[in-house]
PDB file of N, CA and C in Angstrom:
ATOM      1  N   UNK A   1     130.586  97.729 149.214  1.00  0.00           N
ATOM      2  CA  UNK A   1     129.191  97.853 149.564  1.00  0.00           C
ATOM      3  C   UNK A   1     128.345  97.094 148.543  1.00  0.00           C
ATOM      4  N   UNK A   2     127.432  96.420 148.978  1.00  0.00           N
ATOM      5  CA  UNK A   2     126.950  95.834 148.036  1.00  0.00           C
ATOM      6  C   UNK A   2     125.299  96.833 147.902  1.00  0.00           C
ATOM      7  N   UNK A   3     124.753  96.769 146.255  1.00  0.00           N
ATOM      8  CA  UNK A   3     123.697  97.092 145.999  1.00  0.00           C
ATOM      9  C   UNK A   3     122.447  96.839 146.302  1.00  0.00           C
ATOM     10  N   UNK A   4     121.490  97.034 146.614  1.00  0.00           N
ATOM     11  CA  UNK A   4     119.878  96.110 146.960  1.00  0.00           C
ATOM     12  C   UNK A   4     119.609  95.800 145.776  1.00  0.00           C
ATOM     13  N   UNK A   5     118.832  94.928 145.790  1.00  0.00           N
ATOM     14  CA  UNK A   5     117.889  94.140 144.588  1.00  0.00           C
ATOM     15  C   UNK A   5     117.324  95.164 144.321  1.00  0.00           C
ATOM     16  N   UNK A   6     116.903  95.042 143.056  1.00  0.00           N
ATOM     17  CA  UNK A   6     115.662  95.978 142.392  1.00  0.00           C
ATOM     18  C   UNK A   6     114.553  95.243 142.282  1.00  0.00           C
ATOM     19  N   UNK A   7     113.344  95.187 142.837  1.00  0.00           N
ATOM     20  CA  UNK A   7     112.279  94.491 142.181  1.00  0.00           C
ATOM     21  C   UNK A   7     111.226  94.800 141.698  1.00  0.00           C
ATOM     22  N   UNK A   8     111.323  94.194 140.237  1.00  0.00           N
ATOM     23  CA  UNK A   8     110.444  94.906 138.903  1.00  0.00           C
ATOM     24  C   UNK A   8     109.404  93.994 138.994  1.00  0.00           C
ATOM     25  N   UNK A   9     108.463  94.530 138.702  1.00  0.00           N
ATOM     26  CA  UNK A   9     106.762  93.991 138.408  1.00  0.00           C
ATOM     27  C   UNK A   9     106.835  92.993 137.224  1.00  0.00           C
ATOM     28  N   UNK A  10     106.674  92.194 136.914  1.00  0.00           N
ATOM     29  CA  UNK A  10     106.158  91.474 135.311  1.00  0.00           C
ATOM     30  C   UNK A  10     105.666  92.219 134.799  1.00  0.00           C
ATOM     31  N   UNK A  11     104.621  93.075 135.028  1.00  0.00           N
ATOM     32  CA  UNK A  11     104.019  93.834 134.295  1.00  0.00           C
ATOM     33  C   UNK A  11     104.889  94.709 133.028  1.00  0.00           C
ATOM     34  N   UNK A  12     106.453  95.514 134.409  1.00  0.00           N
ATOM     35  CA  UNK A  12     107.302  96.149 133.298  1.00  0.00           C
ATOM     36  C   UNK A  12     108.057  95.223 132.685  1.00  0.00           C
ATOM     37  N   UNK A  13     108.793  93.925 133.158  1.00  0.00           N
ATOM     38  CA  UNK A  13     109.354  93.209 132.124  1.00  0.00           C
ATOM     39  C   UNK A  13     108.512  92.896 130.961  1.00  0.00           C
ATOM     40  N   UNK A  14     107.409  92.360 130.912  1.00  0.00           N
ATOM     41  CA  UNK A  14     106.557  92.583 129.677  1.00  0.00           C
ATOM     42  C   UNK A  14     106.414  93.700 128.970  1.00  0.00           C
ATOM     43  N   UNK A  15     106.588  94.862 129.886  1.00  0.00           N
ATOM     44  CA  UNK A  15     106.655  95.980 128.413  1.00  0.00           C
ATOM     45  C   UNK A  15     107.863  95.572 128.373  1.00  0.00           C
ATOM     46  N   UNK A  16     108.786  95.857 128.573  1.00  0.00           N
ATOM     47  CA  UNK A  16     110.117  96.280 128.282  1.00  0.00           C
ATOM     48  C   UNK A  16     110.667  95.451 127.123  1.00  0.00           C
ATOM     49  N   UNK A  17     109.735  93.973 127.245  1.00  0.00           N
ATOM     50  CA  UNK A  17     110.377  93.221 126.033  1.00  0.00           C
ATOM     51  C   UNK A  17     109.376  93.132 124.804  1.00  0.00           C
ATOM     52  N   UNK A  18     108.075  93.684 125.272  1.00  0.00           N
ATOM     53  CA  UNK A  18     107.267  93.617 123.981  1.00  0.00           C
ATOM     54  C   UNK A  18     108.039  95.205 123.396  1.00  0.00           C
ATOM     55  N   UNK A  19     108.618  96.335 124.119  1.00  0.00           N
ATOM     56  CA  UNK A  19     108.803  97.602 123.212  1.00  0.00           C
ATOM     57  C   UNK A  19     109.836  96.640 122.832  1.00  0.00           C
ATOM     58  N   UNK A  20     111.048  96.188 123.493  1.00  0.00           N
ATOM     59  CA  UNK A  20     111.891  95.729 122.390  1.00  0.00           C
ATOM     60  C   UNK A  20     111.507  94.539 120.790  1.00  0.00           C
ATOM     61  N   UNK A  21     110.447  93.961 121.319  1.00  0.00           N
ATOM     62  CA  UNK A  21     109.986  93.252 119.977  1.00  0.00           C
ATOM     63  C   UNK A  21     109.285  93.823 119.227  1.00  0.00           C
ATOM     64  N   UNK A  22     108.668  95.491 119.049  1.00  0.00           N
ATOM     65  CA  UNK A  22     108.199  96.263 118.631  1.00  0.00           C
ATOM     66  C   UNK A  22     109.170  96.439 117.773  1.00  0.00           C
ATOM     67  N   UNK A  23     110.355  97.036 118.697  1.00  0.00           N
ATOM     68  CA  UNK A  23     111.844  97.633 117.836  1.00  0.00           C
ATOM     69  C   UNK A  23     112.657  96.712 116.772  1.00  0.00           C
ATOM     70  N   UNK A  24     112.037  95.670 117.197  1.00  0.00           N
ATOM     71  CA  UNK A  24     112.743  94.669 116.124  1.00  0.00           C
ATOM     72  C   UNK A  24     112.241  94.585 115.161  1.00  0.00           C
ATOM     73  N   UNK A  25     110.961  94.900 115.234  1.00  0.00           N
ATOM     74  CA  UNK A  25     109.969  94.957 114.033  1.00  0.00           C
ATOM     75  C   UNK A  25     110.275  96.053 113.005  1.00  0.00           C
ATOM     76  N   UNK A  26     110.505  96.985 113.556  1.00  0.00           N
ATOM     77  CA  UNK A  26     110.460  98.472 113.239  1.00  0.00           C
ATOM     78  C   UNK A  26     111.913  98.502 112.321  1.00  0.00           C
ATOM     79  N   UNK A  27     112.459  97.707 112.888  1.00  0.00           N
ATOM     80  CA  UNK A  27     114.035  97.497 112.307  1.00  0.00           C
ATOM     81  C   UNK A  27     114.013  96.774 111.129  1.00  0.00           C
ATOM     82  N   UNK A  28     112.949  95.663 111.112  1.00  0.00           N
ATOM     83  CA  UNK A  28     112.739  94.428 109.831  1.00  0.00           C
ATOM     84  C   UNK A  28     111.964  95.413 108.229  1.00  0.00           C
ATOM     85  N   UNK A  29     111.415  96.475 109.090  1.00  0.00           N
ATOM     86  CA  UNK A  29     110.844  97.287 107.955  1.00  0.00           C
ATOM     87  C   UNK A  29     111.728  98.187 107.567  1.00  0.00           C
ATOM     88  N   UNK A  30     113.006  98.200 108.278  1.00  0.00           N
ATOM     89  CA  UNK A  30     114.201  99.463 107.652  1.00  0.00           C
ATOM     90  C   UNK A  30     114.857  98.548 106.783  1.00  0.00           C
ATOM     91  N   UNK A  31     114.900  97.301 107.329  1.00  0.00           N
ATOM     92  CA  UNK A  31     115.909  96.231 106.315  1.00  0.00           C
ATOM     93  C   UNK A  31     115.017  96.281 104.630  1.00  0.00           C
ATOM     94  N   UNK A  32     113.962  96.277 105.158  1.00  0.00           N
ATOM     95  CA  UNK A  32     113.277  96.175 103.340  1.00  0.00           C
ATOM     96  C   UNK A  32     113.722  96.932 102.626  1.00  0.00           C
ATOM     97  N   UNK A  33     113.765  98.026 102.810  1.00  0.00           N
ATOM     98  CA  UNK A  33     113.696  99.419 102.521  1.00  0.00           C
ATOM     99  C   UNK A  33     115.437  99.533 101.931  1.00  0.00           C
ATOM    100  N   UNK A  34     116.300  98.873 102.951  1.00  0.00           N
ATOM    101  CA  UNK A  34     118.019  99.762 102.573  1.00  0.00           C
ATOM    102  C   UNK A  34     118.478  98.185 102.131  1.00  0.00           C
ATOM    103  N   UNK A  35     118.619  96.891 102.837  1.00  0.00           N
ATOM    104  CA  UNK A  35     119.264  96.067 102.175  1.00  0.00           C
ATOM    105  C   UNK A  35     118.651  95.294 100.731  1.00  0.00           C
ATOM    106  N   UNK A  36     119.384  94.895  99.545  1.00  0.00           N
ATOM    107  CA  UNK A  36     118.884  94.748  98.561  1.00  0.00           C
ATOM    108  C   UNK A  36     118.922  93.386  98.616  1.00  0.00           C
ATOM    109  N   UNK A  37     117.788  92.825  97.520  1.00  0.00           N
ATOM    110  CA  UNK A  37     117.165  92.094  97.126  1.00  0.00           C
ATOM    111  C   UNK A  37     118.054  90.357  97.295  1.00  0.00           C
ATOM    112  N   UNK A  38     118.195  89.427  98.328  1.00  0.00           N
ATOM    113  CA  UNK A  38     119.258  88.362  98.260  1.00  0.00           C
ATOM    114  C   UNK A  38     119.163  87.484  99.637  1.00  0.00           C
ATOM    115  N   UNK A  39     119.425  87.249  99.791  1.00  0.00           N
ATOM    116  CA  UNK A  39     119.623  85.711 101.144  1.00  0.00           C
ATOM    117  C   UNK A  39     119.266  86.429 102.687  1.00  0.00           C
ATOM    118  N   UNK A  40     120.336  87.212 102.521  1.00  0.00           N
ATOM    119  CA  UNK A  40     120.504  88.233 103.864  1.00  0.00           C
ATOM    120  C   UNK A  40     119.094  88.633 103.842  1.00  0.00           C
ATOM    121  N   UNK A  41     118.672  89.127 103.022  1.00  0.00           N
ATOM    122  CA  UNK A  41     117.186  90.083 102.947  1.00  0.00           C
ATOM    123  C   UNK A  41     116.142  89.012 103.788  1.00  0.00           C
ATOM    124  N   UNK A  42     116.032  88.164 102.914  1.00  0.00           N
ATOM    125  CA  UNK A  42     115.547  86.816 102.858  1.00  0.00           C
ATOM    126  C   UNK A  42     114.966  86.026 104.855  1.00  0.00           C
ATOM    127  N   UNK A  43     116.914  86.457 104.775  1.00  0.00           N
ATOM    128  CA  UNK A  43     116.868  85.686 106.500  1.00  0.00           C
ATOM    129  C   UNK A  43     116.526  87.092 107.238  1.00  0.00           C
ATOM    130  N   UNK A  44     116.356  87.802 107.450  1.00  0.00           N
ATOM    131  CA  UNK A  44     115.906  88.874 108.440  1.00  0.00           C
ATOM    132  C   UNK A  44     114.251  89.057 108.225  1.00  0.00           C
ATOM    133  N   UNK A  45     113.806  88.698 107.533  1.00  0.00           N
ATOM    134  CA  UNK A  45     112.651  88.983 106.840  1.00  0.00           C
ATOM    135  C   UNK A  45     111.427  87.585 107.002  1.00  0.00           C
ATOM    136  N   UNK A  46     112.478  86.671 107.236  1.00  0.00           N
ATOM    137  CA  UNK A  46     111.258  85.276 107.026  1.00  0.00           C
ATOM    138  C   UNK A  46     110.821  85.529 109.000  1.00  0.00           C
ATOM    139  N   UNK A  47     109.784  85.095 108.515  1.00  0.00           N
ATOM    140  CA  UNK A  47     108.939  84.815 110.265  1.00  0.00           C
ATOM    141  C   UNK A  47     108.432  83.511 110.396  1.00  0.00           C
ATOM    142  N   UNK A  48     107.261  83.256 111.030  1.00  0.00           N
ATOM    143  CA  UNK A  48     106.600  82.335 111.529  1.00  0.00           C
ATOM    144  C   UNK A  48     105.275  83.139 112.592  1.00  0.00           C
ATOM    145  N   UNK A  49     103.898  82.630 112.105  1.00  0.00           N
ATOM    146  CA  UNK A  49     103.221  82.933 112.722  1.00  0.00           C
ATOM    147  C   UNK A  49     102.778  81.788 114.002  1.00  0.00           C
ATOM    148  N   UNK A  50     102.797  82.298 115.173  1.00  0.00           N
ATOM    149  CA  UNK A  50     101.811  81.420 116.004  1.00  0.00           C
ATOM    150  C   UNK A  50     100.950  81.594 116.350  1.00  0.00           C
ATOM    151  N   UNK A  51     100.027  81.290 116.398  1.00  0.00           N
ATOM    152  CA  UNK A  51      98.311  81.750 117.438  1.00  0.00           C
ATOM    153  C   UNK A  51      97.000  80.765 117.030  1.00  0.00           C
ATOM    154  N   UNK A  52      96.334  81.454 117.397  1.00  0.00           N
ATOM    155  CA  UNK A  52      94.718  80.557 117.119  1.00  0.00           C
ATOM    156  C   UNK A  52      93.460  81.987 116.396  1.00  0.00           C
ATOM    157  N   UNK A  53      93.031  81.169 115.451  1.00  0.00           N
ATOM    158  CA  UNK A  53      91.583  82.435 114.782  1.00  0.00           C
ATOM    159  C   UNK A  53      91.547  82.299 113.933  1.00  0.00           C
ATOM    160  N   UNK A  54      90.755  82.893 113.443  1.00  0.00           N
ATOM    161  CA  UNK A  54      90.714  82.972 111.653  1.00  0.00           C
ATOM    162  C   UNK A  54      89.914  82.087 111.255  1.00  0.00           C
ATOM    163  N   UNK A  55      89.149  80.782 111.439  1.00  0.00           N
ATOM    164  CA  UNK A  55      88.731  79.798 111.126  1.00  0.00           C
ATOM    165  C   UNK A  55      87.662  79.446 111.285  1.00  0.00           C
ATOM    166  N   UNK A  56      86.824  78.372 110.703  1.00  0.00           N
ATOM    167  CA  UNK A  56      85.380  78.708 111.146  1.00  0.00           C
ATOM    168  C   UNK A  56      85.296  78.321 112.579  1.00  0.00           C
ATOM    169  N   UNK A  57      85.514  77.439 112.863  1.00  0.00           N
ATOM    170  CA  UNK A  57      85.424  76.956 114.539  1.00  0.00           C
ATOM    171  C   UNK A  57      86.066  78.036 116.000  1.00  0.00           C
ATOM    172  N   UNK A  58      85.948  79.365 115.130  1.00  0.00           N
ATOM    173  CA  UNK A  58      86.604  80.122 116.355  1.00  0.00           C
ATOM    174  C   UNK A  58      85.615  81.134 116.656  1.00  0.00           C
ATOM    175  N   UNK A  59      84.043  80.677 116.507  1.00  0.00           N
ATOM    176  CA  UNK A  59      83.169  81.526 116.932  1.00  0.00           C
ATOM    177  C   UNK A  59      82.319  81.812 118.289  1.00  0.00           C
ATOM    178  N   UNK A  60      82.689  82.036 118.963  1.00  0.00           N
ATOM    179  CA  UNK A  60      81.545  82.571 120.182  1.00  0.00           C
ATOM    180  C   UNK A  60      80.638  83.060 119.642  1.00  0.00           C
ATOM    181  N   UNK A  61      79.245  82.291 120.630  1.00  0.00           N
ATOM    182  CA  UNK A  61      78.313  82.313 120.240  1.00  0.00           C
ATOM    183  C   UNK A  61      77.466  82.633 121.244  1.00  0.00           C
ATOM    184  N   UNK A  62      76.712  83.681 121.612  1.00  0.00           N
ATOM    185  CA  UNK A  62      75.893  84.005 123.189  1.00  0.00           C
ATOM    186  C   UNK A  62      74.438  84.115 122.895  1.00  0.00           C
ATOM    187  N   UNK A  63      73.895  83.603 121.514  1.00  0.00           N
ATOM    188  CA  UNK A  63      72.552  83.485 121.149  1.00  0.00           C
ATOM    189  C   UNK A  63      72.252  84.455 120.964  1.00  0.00           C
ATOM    190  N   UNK A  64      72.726  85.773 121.808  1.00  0.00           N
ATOM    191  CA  UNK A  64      72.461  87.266 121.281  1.00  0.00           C
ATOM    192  C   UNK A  64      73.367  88.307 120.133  1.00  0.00           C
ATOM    193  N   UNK A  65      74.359  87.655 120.618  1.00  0.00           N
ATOM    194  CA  UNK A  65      75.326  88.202 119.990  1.00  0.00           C
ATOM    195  C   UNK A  65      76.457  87.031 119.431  1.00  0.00           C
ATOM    196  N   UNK A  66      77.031  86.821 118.337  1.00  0.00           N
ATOM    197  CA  UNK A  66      78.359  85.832 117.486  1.00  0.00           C
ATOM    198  C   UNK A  66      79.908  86.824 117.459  1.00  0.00           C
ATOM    199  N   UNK A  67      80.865  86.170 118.181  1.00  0.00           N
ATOM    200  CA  UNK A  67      82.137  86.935 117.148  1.00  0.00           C
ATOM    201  C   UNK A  67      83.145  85.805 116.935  1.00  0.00           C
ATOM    202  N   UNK A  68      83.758  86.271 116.458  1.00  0.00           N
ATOM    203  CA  UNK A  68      84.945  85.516 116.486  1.00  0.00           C
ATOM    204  C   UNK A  68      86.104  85.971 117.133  1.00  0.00           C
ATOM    205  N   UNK A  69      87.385  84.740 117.521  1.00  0.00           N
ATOM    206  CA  UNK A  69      88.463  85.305 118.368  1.00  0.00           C
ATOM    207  C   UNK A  69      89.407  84.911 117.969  1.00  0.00           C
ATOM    208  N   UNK A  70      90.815  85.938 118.180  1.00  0.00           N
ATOM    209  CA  UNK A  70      91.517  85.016 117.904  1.00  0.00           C
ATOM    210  C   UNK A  70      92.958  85.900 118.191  1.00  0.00           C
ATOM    211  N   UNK A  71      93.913  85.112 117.545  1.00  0.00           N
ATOM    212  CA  UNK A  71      95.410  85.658 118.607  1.00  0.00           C
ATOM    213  C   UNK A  71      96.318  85.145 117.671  1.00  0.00           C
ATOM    214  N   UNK A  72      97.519  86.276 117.075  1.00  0.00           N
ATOM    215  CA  UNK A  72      98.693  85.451 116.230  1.00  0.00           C
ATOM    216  C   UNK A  72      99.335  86.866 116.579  1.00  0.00           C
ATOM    217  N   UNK A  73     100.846  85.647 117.036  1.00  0.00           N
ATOM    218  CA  UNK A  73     102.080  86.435 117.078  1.00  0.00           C
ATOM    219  C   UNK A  73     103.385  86.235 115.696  1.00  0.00           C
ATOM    220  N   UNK A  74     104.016  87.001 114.998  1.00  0.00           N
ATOM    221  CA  UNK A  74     104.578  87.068 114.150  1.00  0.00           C
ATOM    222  C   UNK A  74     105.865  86.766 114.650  1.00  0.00           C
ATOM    223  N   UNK A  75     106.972  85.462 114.800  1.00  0.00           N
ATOM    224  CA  UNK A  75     108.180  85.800 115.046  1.00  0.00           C
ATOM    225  C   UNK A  75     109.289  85.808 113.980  1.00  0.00           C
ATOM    226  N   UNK A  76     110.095  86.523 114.056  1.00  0.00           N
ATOM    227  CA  UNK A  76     111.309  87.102 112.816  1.00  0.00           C
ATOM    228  C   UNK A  76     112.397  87.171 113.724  1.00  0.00           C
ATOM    229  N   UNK A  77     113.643  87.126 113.015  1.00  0.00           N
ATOM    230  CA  UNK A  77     115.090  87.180 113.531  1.00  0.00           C
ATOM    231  C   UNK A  77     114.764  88.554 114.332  1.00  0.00           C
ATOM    232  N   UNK A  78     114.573  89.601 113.350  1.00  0.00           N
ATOM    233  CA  UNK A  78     114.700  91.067 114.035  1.00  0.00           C
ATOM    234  C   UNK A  78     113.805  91.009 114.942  1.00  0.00           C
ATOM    235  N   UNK A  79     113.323  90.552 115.067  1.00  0.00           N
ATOM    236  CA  UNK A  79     111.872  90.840 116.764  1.00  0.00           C
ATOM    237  C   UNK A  79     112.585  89.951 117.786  1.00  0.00           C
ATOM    238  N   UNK A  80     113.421  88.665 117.174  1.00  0.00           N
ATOM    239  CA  UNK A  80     114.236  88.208 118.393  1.00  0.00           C
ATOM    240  C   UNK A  80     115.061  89.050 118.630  1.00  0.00           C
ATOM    241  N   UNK A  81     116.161  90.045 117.980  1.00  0.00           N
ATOM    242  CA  UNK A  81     117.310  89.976 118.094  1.00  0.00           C
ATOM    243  C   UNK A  81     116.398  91.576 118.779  1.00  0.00           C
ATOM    244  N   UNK A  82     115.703  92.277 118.845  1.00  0.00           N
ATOM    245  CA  UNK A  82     115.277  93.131 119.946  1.00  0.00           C
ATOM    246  C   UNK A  82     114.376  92.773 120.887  1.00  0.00           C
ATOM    247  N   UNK A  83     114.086  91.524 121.127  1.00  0.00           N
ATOM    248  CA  UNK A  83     113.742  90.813 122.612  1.00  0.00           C
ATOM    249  C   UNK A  83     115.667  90.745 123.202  1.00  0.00           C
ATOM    250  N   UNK A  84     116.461  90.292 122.405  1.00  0.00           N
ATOM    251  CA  UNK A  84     117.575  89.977 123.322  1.00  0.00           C
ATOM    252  C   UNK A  84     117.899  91.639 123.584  1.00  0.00           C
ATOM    253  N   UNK A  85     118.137  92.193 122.744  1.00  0.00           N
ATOM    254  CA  UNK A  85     118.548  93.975 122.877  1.00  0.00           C
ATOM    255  C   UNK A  85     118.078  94.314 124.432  1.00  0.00           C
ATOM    256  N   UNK A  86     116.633  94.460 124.306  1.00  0.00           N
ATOM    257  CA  UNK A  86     115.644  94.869 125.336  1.00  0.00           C
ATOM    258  C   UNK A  86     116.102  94.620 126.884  1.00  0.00           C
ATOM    259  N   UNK A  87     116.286  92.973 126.466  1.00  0.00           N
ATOM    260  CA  UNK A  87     116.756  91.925 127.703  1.00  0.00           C
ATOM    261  C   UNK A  87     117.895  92.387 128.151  1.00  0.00           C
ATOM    262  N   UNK A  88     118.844  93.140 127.190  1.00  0.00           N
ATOM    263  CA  UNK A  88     120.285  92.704 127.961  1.00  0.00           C
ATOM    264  C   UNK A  88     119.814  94.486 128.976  1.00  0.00           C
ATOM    265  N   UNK A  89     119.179  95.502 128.055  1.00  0.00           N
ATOM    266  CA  UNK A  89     118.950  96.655 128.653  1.00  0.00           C
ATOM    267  C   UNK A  89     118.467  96.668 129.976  1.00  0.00           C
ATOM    268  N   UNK A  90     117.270  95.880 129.736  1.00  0.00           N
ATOM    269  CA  UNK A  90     116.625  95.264 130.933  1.00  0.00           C
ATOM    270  C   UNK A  90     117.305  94.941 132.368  1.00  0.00           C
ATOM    271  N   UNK A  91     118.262  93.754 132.319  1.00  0.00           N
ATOM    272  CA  UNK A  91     118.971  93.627 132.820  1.00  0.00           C
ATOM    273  C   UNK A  91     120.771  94.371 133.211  1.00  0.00           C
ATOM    274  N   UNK A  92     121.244  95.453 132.761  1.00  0.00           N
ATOM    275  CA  UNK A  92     122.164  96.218 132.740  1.00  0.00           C
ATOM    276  C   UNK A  92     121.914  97.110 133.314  1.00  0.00           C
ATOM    277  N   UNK A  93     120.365  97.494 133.277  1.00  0.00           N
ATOM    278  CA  UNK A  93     119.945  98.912 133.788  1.00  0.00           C
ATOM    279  C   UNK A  93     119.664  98.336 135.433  1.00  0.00           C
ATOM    280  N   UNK A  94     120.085  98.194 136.093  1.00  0.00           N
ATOM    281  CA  UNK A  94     119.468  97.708 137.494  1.00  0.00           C
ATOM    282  C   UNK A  94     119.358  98.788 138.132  1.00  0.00           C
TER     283      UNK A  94
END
Protein backbone atom coordinates (compact mmCIF):
# COMPACT_ATOMS: atom_id res chain seq x y z
CA UNK A 1 0.00 0.00 0.00
CA UNK A 2 1.42 3.00 -0.66
CA UNK A 3 1.23 6.24 1.73
CA UNK A 4 -0.39 9.80 0.64
CA UNK A 5 1.76 12.77 0.47
CA UNK A 6 1.77 14.95 3.36
CA UNK A 7 1.48 18.53 2.48
CA UNK A 8 3.20 21.00 4.77
CA UNK A 9 2.74 24.79 4.54
CA UNK A 10 6.22 26.79 4.23
CA UNK A 11 5.07 28.46 6.89
CA UNK A 12 5.86 25.07 9.14
CA UNK A 13 9.00 24.21 7.23
CA UNK A 14 10.24 27.61 8.27
CA UNK A 15 9.56 26.99 11.78
CA UNK A 16 10.75 23.73 11.87
CA UNK A 17 14.15 24.84 10.58
CA UNK A 18 14.46 28.17 12.26
CA UNK A 19 13.61 25.94 15.88
CA UNK A 20 16.30 23.75 14.58
CA UNK A 21 18.76 26.78 14.01
CA UNK A 22 17.67 28.03 17.37
CA UNK A 23 18.91 24.50 18.71
CA UNK A 24 22.07 24.85 17.15
CA UNK A 25 22.58 27.91 18.75
CA UNK A 26 21.61 26.78 22.06
CA UNK A 27 24.11 23.93 21.54
CA UNK A 28 27.14 26.56 20.47
CA UNK A 29 26.50 28.10 24.01
CA UNK A 30 26.84 24.50 25.75
CA UNK A 31 30.13 24.07 23.72
CA UNK A 32 31.56 27.31 25.51
CA UNK A 33 30.72 26.32 28.62
CA UNK A 34 32.05 22.19 28.58
CA UNK A 35 34.67 22.06 25.67
CA UNK A 36 38.04 23.69 26.62
CA UNK A 37 39.89 26.34 25.35
CA UNK A 38 41.63 25.03 21.49
CA UNK A 39 40.82 24.60 17.66
CA UNK A 40 37.72 22.44 18.17
CA UNK A 41 36.33 25.31 20.43
CA UNK A 42 37.46 27.68 17.89
CA UNK A 43 35.63 25.78 14.83
CA UNK A 44 32.16 25.37 16.45
CA UNK A 45 32.20 28.79 17.65
CA UNK A 46 33.43 30.98 14.57
CA UNK A 47 30.28 32.41 12.54
CA UNK A 48 29.70 34.88 9.94
CA UNK A 49 27.26 37.57 9.99
CA UNK A 50 24.94 38.41 7.00
CA UNK A 51 22.39 41.21 6.70
CA UNK A 52 21.97 44.95 6.14
CA UNK A 53 21.74 48.00 9.20
CA UNK A 54 23.63 49.50 11.45
CA UNK A 55 24.93 52.28 9.26
CA UNK A 56 24.27 55.67 8.57
CA UNK A 57 22.50 55.19 5.22
CA UNK A 58 19.90 52.82 6.74
CA UNK A 59 17.51 55.51 7.81
CA UNK A 60 13.85 55.92 6.97
CA UNK A 61 12.78 58.98 6.94
CA UNK A 62 8.75 60.04 6.85
CA UNK A 63 9.42 63.82 7.78
CA UNK A 64 7.38 62.92 10.84
CA UNK A 65 8.95 60.35 12.14
CA UNK A 66 13.19 58.77 11.38
CA UNK A 67 14.25 55.06 12.23
CA UNK A 68 16.49 52.97 11.24
CA UNK A 69 16.36 49.25 9.78
CA UNK A 70 17.96 46.60 9.60
CA UNK A 71 18.47 42.63 9.47
CA UNK A 72 21.62 40.24 10.41
CA UNK A 73 21.66 36.62 10.53
CA UNK A 74 24.54 34.89 12.52
CA UNK A 75 25.75 31.62 10.73
CA UNK A 76 27.97 28.96 12.84
CA UNK A 77 28.71 25.23 12.26
CA UNK A 78 26.22 24.48 15.21
CA UNK A 79 23.18 26.46 13.69
CA UNK A 80 24.06 24.50 10.45
CA UNK A 81 24.51 21.27 11.87
CA UNK A 82 20.74 21.88 13.58
CA UNK A 83 19.26 23.20 10.27
CA UNK A 84 20.48 19.65 8.93
CA UNK A 85 19.17 17.86 12.42
CA UNK A 86 15.75 19.70 11.98
CA UNK A 87 15.76 18.78 8.15
CA UNK A 88 16.43 15.23 8.41
CA UNK A 89 13.42 15.30 11.38
CA UNK A 90 11.49 17.22 9.11
CA UNK A 91 11.67 14.96 6.55
CA UNK A 92 11.56 11.35 8.52
CA UNK A 93 8.59 12.47 10.31
CA UNK A 94 6.11 12.25 7.27
Amino acid sequence: MIKPQVKRSIFFIFLVLFFGAVCGSIISQFVVNVIPDGVVKEFFLSSQSFGWGANENNWVDFFVIRFKTGFYVDVSISSILGLLVSWYFLRYFK
